[in-house]
Protein backbone atom coordinates (compact mmCIF):
# COMPACT_ATOMS: atom_id res chain seq x y z
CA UNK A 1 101.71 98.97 104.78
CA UNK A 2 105.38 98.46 104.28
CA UNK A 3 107.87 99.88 106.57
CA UNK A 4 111.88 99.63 105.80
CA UNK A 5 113.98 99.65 108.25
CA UNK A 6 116.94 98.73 106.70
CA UNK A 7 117.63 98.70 102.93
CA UNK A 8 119.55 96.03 101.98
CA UNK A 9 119.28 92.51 103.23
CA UNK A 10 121.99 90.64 101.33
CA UNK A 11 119.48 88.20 101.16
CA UNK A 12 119.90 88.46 97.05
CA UNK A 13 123.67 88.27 97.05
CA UNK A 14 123.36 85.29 95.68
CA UNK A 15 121.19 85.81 92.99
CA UNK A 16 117.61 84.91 94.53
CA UNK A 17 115.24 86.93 95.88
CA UNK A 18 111.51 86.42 97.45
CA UNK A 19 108.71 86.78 96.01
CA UNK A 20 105.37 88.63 97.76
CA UNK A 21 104.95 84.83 99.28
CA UNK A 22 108.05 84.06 100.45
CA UNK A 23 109.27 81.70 97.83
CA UNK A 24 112.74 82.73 96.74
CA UNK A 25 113.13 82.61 93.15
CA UNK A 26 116.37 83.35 90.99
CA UNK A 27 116.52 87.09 90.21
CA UNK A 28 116.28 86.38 85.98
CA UNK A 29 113.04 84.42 87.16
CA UNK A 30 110.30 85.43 84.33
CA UNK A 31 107.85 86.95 87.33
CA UNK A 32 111.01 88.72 88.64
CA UNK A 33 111.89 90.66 85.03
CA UNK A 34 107.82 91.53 84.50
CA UNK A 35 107.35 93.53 88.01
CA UNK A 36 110.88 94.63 87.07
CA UNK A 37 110.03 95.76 84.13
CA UNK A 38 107.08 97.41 85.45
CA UNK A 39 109.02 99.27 88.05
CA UNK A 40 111.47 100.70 84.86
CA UNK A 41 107.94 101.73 83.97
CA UNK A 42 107.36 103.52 86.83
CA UNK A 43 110.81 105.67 86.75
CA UNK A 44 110.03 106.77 82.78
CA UNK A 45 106.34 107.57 84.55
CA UNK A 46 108.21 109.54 86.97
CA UNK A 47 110.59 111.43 84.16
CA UNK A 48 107.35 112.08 82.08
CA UNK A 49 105.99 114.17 85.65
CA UNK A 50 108.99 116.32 85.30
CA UNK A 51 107.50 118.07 82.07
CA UNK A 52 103.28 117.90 83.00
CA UNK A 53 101.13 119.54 85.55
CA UNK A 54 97.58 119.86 85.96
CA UNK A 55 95.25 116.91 84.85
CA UNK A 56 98.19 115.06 82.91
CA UNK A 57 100.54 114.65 86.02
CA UNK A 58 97.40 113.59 88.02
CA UNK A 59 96.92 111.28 85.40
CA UNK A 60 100.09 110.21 85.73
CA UNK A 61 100.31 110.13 89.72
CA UNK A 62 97.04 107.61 89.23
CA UNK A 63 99.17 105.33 86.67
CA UNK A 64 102.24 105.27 89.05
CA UNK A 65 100.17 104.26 91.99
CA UNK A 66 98.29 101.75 89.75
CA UNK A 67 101.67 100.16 89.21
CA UNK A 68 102.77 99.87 92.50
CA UNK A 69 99.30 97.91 92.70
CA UNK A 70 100.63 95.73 89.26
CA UNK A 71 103.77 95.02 91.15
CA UNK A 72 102.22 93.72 93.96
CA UNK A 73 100.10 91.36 92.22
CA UNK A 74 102.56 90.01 90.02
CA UNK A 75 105.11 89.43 92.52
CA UNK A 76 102.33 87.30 94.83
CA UNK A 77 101.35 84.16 92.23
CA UNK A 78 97.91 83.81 92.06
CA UNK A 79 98.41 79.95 93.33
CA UNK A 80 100.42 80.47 95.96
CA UNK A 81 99.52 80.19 99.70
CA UNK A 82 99.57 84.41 100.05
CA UNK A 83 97.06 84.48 96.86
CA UNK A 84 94.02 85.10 99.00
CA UNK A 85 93.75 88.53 100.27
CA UNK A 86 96.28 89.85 97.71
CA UNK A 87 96.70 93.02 95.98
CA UNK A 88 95.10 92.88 92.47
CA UNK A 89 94.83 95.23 89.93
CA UNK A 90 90.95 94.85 89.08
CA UNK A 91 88.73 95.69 85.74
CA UNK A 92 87.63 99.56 87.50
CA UNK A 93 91.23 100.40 86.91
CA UNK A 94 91.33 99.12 83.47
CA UNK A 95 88.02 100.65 82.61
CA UNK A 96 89.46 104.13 84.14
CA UNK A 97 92.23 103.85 81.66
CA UNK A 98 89.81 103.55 78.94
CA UNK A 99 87.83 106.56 79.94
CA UNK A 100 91.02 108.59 80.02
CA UNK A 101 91.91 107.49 76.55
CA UNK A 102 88.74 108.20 74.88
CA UNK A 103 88.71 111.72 76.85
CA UNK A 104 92.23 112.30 75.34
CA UNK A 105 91.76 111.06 71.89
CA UNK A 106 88.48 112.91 71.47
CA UNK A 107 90.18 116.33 70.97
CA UNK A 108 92.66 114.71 68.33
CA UNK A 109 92.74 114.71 64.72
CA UNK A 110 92.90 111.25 62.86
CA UNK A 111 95.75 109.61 62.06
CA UNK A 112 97.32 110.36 58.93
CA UNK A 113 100.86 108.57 59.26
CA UNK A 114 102.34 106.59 61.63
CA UNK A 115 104.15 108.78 64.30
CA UNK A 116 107.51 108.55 65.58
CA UNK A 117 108.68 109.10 69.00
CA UNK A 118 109.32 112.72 69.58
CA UNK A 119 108.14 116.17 69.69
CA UNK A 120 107.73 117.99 73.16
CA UNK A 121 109.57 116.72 76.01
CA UNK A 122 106.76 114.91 78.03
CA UNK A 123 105.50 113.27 74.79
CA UNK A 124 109.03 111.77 73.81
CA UNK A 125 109.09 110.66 77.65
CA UNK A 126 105.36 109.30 77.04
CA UNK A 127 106.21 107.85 73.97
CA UNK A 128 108.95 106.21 76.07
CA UNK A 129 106.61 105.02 78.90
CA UNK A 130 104.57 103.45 75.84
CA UNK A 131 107.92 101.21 74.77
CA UNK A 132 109.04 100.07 78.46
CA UNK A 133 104.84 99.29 79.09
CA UNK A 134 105.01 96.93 75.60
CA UNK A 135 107.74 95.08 76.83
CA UNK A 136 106.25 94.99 80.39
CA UNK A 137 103.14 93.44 78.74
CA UNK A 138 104.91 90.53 76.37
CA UNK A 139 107.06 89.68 79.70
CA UNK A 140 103.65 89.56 81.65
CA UNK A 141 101.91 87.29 78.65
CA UNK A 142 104.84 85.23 78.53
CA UNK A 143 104.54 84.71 82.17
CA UNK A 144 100.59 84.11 81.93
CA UNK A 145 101.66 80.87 79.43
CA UNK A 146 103.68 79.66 81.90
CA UNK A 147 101.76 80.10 85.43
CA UNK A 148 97.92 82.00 86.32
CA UNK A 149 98.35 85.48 86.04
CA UNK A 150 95.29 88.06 86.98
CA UNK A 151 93.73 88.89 83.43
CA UNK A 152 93.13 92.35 84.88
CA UNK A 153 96.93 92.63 85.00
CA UNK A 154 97.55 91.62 81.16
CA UNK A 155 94.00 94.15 80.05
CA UNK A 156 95.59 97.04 82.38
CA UNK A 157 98.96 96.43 80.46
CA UNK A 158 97.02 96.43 77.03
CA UNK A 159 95.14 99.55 77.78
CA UNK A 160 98.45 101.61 78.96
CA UNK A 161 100.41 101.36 76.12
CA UNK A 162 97.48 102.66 74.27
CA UNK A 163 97.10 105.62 77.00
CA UNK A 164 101.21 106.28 76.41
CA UNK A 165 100.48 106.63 72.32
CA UNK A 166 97.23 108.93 73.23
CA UNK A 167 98.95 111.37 75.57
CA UNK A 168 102.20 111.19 73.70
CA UNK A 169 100.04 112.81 70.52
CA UNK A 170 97.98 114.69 73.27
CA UNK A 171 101.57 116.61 74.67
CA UNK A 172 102.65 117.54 71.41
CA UNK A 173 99.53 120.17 70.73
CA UNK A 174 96.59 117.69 70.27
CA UNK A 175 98.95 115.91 67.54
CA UNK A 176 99.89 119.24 65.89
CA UNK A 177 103.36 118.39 66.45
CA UNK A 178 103.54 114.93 66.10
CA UNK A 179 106.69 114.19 64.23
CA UNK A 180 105.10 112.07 60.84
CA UNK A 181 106.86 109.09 59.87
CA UNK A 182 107.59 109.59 55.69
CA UNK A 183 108.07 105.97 54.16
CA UNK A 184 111.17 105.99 51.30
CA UNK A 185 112.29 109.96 52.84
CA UNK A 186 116.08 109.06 52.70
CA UNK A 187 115.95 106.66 50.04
């Protein structure tokens, strides 16, 4: 476990910072901005909780821990002389994800027009979660061009974006109040 005694360090003061281990990299390191960007994740996760309850928010308290796990992995590199022994996110996760979505899409009427982000409160904030996890994923698959990355990482990635679009349509009445995007409307 991790115990903080003190918060800050000034070990990054001058623009580096260590990775899970050891190696200090620059803090616009690609590695650095994806478990970055997965942490932003994390806070829209935690903004989404404000407006849920019930099987949603534990849905949502799964996801958040799940990313602490992402973060973790990504900031240890799979090469690196920590690798062995170190958190990974792992296919069960993934395949949890899945189940979740096809529980949550089953009760939803098809698609008739794209959506646009909006509606109830924890759907905008899940449509949100859906944008920030995108951009988590393309920073991740840039990453995996450059160095290994744990496929599990880039599949869990893939799958929660689709989980965001899911619940987004899921909080706004089983898509009853999904606000319809209408090509040409202000032509």
């Amino acid at each position: 476990m991790v115990r903080l005694d003190k918060i800050y360090t000034r070990g990054g003061d001058k623009g580096q910072t260590s990775l899970g281990d050891g190696a200090r990299v620059a803090k616009h390191d690609l590695r650095v901005e994806a478990y970055g960007t997965v942490d932003e994740l994390n806070a829209v996760i935690g903004l989404a909780r404000q407006h849920t309850d019930g099987d949603v928010d534990a849905m949502l308290s799964r996801i958040q821990n799940d990313l602490f796990d992402l973060g973790a992995d990504l900031c240890t590199p799979e090469d690196s002389r920590r690798s062995e022994g170190a958190l990974r996110i792992d296919d069960a996760q993934v395949e949890r994800l899945e189940s979740e979505i096809d529980r949550l899409n089953d009760a939803l009427e098809p698609l008739k027009s794209f959506i646009l982000p909006g509606g109830t409160p924890a759907a905008s904030w899940a449509h949100m979660a859906r944008t920030v996890s995108r951009r988590a994923e393309r920073l991740v698959c840039a990453l995996a061009e450059k160095e290994d990355v744990n496929g599990a990482a880039v599949r869990y990635l893939n799958r929660l974006s689709d989980h965001f679009f899911v619940l987004a349509r899921h909080l706004n009445d089983n898509g009853a109040a999904d606000v319809l995007w209408v090509p040409g409307a202000n032509r």
